[in-house]
Protein backbone atom coordinates (compact mmCIF):
# COMPACT_ATOMS: atom_id res chain seq x y z
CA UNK A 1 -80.16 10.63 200.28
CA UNK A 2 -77.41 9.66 197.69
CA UNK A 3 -74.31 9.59 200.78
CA UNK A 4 -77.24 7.71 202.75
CA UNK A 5 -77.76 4.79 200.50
CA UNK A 6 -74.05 4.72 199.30
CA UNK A 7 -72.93 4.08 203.08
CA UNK A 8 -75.63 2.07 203.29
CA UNK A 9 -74.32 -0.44 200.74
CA UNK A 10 -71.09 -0.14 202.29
CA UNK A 11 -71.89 -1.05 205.53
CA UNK A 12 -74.05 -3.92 203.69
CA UNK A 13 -70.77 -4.93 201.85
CA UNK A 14 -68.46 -4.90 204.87
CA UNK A 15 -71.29 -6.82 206.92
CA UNK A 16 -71.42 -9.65 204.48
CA UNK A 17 -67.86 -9.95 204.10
CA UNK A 18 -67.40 -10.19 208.32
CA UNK A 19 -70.69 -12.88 207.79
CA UNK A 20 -67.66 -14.72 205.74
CA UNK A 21 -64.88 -14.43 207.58
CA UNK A 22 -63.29 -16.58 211.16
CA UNK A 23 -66.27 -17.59 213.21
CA UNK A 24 -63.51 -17.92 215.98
CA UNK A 25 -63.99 -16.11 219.47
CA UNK A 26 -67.99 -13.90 220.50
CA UNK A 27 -66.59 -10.49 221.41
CA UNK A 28 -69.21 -8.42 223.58
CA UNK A 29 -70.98 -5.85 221.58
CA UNK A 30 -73.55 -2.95 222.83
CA UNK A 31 -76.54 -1.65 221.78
CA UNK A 32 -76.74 1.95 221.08
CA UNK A 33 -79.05 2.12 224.44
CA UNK A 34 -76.03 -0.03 226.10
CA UNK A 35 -77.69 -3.40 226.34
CA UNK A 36 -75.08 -5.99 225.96
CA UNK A 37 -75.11 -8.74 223.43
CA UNK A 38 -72.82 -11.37 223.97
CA UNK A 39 -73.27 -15.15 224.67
CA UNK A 40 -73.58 -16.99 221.84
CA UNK A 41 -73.69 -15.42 218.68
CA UNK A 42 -75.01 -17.01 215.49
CA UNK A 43 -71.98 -18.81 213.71
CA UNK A 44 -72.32 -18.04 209.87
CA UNK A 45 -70.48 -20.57 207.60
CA UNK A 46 -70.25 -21.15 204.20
CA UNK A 47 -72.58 -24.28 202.66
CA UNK A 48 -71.25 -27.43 200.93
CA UNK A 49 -71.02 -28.36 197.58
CA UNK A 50 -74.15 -27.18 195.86
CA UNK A 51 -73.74 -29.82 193.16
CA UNK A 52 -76.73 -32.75 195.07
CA UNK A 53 -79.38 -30.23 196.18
CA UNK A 54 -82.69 -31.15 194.68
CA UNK A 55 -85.29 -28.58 194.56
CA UNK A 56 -85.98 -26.96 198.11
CA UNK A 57 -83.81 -24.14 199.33
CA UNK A 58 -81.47 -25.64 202.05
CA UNK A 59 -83.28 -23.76 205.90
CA UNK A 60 -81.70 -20.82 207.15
CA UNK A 61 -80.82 -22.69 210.10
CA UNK A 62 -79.42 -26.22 210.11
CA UNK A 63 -78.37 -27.87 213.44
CA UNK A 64 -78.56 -24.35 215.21
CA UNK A 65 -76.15 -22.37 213.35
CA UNK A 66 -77.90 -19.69 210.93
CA UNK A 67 -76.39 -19.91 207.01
CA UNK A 68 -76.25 -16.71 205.70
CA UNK A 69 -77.96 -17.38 202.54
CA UNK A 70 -80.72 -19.95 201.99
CA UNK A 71 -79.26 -21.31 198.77
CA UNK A 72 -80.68 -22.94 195.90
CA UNK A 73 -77.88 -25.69 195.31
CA UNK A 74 -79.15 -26.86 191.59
CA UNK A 75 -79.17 -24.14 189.37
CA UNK A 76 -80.77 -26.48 186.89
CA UNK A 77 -83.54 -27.21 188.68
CA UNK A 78 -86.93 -26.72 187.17
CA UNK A 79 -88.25 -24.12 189.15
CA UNK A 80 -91.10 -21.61 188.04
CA UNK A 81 -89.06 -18.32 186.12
CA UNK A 82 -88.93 -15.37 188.17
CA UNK A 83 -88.37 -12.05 186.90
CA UNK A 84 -87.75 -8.50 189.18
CA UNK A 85 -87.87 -5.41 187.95
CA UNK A 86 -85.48 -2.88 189.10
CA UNK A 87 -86.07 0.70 188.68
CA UNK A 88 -83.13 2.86 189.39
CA UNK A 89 -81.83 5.94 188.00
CA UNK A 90 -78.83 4.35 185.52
CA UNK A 91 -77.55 7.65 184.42
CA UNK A 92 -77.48 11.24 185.16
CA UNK A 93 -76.31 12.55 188.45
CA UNK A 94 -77.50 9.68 190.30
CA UNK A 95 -76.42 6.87 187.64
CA UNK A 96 -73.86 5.89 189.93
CA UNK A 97 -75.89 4.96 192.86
CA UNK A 98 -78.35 3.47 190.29
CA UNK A 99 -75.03 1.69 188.83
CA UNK A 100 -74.24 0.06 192.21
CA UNK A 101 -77.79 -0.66 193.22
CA UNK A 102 -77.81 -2.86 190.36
CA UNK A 103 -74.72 -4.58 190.98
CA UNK A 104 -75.99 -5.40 194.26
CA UNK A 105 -78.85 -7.12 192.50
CA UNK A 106 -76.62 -9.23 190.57
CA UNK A 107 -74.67 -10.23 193.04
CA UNK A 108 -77.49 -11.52 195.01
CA UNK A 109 -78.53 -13.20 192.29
CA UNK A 110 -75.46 -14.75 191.62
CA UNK A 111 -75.50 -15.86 195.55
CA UNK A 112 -78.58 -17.75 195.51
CA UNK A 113 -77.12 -19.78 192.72
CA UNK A 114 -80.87 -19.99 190.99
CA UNK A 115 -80.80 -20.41 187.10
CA UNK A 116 -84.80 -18.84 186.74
CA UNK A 117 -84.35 -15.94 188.48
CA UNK A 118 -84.18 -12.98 186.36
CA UNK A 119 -83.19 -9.33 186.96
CA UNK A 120 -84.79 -6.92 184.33
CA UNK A 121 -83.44 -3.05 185.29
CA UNK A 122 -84.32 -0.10 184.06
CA UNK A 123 -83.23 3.77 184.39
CA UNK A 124 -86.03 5.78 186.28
CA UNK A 125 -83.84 9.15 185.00
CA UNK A 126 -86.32 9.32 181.47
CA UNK A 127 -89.08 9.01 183.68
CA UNK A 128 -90.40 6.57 186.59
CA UNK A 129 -93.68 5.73 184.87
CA UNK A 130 -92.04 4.76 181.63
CA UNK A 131 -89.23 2.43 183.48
CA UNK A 132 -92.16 1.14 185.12
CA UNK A 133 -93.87 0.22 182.17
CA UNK A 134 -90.91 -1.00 180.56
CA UNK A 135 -90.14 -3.51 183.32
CA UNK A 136 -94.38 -4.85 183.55
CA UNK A 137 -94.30 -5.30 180.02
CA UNK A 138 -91.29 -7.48 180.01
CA UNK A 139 -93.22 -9.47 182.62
CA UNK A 140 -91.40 -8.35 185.74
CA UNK A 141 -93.66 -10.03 188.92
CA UNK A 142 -91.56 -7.63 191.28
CA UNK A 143 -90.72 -4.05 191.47
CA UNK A 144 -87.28 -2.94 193.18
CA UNK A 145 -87.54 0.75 193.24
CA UNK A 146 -87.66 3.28 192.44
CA UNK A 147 -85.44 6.18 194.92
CA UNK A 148 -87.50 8.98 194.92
CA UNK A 149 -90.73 9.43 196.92
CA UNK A 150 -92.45 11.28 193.85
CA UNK A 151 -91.13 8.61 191.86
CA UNK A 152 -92.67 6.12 193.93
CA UNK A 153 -96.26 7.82 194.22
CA UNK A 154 -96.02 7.58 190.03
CA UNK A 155 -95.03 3.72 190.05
CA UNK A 156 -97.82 2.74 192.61
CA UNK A 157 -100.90 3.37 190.25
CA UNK A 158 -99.07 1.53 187.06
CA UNK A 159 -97.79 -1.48 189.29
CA UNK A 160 -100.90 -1.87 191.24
CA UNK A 161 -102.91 -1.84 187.69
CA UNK A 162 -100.89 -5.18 187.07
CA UNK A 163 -101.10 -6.57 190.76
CA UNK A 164 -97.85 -6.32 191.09
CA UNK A 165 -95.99 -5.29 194.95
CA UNK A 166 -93.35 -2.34 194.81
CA UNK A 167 -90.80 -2.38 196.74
CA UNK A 168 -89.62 1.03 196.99
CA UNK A 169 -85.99 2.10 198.66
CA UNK A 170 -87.57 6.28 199.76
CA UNK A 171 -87.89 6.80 203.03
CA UNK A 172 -91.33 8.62 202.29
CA UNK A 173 -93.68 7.10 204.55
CA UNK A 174 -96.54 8.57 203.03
CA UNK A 175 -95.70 6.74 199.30
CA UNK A 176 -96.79 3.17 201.22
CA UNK A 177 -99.90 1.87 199.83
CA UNK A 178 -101.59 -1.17 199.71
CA UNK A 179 -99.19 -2.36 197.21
CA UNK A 180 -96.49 -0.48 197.64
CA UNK A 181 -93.87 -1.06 200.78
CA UNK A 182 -91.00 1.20 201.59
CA UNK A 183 -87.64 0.26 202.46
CA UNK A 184 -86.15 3.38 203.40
CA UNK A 185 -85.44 3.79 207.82
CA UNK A 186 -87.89 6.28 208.63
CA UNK A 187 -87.15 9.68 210.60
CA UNK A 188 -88.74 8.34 213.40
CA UNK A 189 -86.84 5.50 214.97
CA UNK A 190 -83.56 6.64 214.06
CA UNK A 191 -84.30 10.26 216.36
CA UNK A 192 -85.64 8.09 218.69
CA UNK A 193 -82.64 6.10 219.32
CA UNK A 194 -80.14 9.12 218.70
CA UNK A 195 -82.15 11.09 221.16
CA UNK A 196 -82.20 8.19 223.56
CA UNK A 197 -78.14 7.17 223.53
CA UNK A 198 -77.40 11.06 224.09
CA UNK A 199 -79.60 11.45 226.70
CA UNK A 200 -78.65 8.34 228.65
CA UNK A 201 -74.90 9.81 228.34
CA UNK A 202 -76.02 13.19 230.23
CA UNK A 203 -76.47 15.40 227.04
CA UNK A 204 -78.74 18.06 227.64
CA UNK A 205 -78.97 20.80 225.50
CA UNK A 206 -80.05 19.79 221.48
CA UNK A 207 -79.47 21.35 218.16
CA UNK A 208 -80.66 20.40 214.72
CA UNK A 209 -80.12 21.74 211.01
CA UNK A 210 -83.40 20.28 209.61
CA UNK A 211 -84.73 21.37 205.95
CA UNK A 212 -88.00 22.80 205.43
CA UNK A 213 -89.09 19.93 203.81
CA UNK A 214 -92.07 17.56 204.90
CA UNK A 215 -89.07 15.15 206.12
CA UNK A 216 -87.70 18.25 207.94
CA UNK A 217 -91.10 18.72 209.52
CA UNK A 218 -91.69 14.52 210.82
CA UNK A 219 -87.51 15.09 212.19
CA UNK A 220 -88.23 18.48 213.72
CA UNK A 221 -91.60 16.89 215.49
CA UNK A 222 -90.09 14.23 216.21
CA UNK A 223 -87.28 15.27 218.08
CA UNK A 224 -89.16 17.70 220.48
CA UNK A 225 -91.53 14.57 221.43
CA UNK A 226 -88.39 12.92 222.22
CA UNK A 227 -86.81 15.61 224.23
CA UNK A 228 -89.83 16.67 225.98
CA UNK A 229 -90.20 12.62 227.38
């Protein structure tokens, strides 16, 4: 789970940074299933001044090219105060991860360019219910977390006490609730669509270290659904 989400925000890093870069020449790409996407691509480019916005966000797409961020150009707008809570383990074995998550926040933040939106964090690792607590009390409308399924299935009942959604990064299917959406890819798709570009290549014969875990189960269950179609 920790190497998942840290390549995770890799890949996120690296794809933002190619969003940035030359929109010169479409090079055809392939889908894992070998569809081909080429054409027209959508051209990213970087906005204008943000100095004369007024108060709407500028649309994601303007004269058919998408913009990669739908900006806020006046940071001193007077817009309604927004604050998100983000529950994350900030220290301990998984402080790290929690450490970058956070960044992440900030820098999205800082790339909307919106003065009344607020980021209030807090570590999960002295317990998810009191981080949770922590964050509702300072009058966070938002939850970003937490990692862990359990975690999760501790948060729900205090956020949902509050009305406030939780958007949780596990990839524990079975923590979604009414108020509570995960973020995580589940088991499901991504055996699928392994099983799927293997088998269109000839593979035939399958092997799989799975955990005996619940997770373990779903991927084990999975797969043999998938080979047997």
């Amino acid at each position: 789970m920790r190497r998942y989400l840290s390549v995770l925000l890799v890949l996120v890093t690296f794809l933002v940074a190619g969003c940035a870069g030359d929109g010169g020449s479409q090079r055809t790409m392939r889908t894992p299933s070998g569809g081909v996407v080429n054409e027209q691509l959508p051209e990213f480019s970087p906005l204008a001044d943000r100095s004369t916005a007024r108060l709407n966000p500028l649309p994601t797409v303007t004269n058919g090219k998408a913009n990669v961020t739908p900006y806020y150009k006046d940071s001193k707008a007077d817009l309604p105060p927004v604050k998100i809570g983000l529950i994350v383990p900030l220290s301990g074995p998984q402080g790290a991860l929690g450490q970058a998550m956070l960044n992440a926040a900030q820098l999205a933040v800082f790339d909307l360019g919106a003065s009344n939106i607020t980021i209030v964090p807090s570590d999960t690792t002295q317990g998810a219910a009191r981080a949770a607590n922590e964050v509702l009390g300072q009058g966070a409308q938002i939850i970003l977390g937490p990692l862990f399924a359990q975690d999760v299935k501790t948060v729900t009942p205090i956020a949902r006490a509050k009305n406030v959604p939780v958007l949780a990064f596990s990839t524990d299917w079975t923590a979604a609730s009414d108020n509570t959406y995960i973020m995580g890819f589940l088991p499901f798709g991504q055996v699928s669509r392994v099983v799927d570009f293997a088998a269109k290549r000839g593979a035939k014969n399958f092997g799989a270290l799975i955990p005996e875990t619940p997770y373990g189960v779903a991927v084990n269950s999975t797969l043999r659904n998938e080979l047997s179609r």
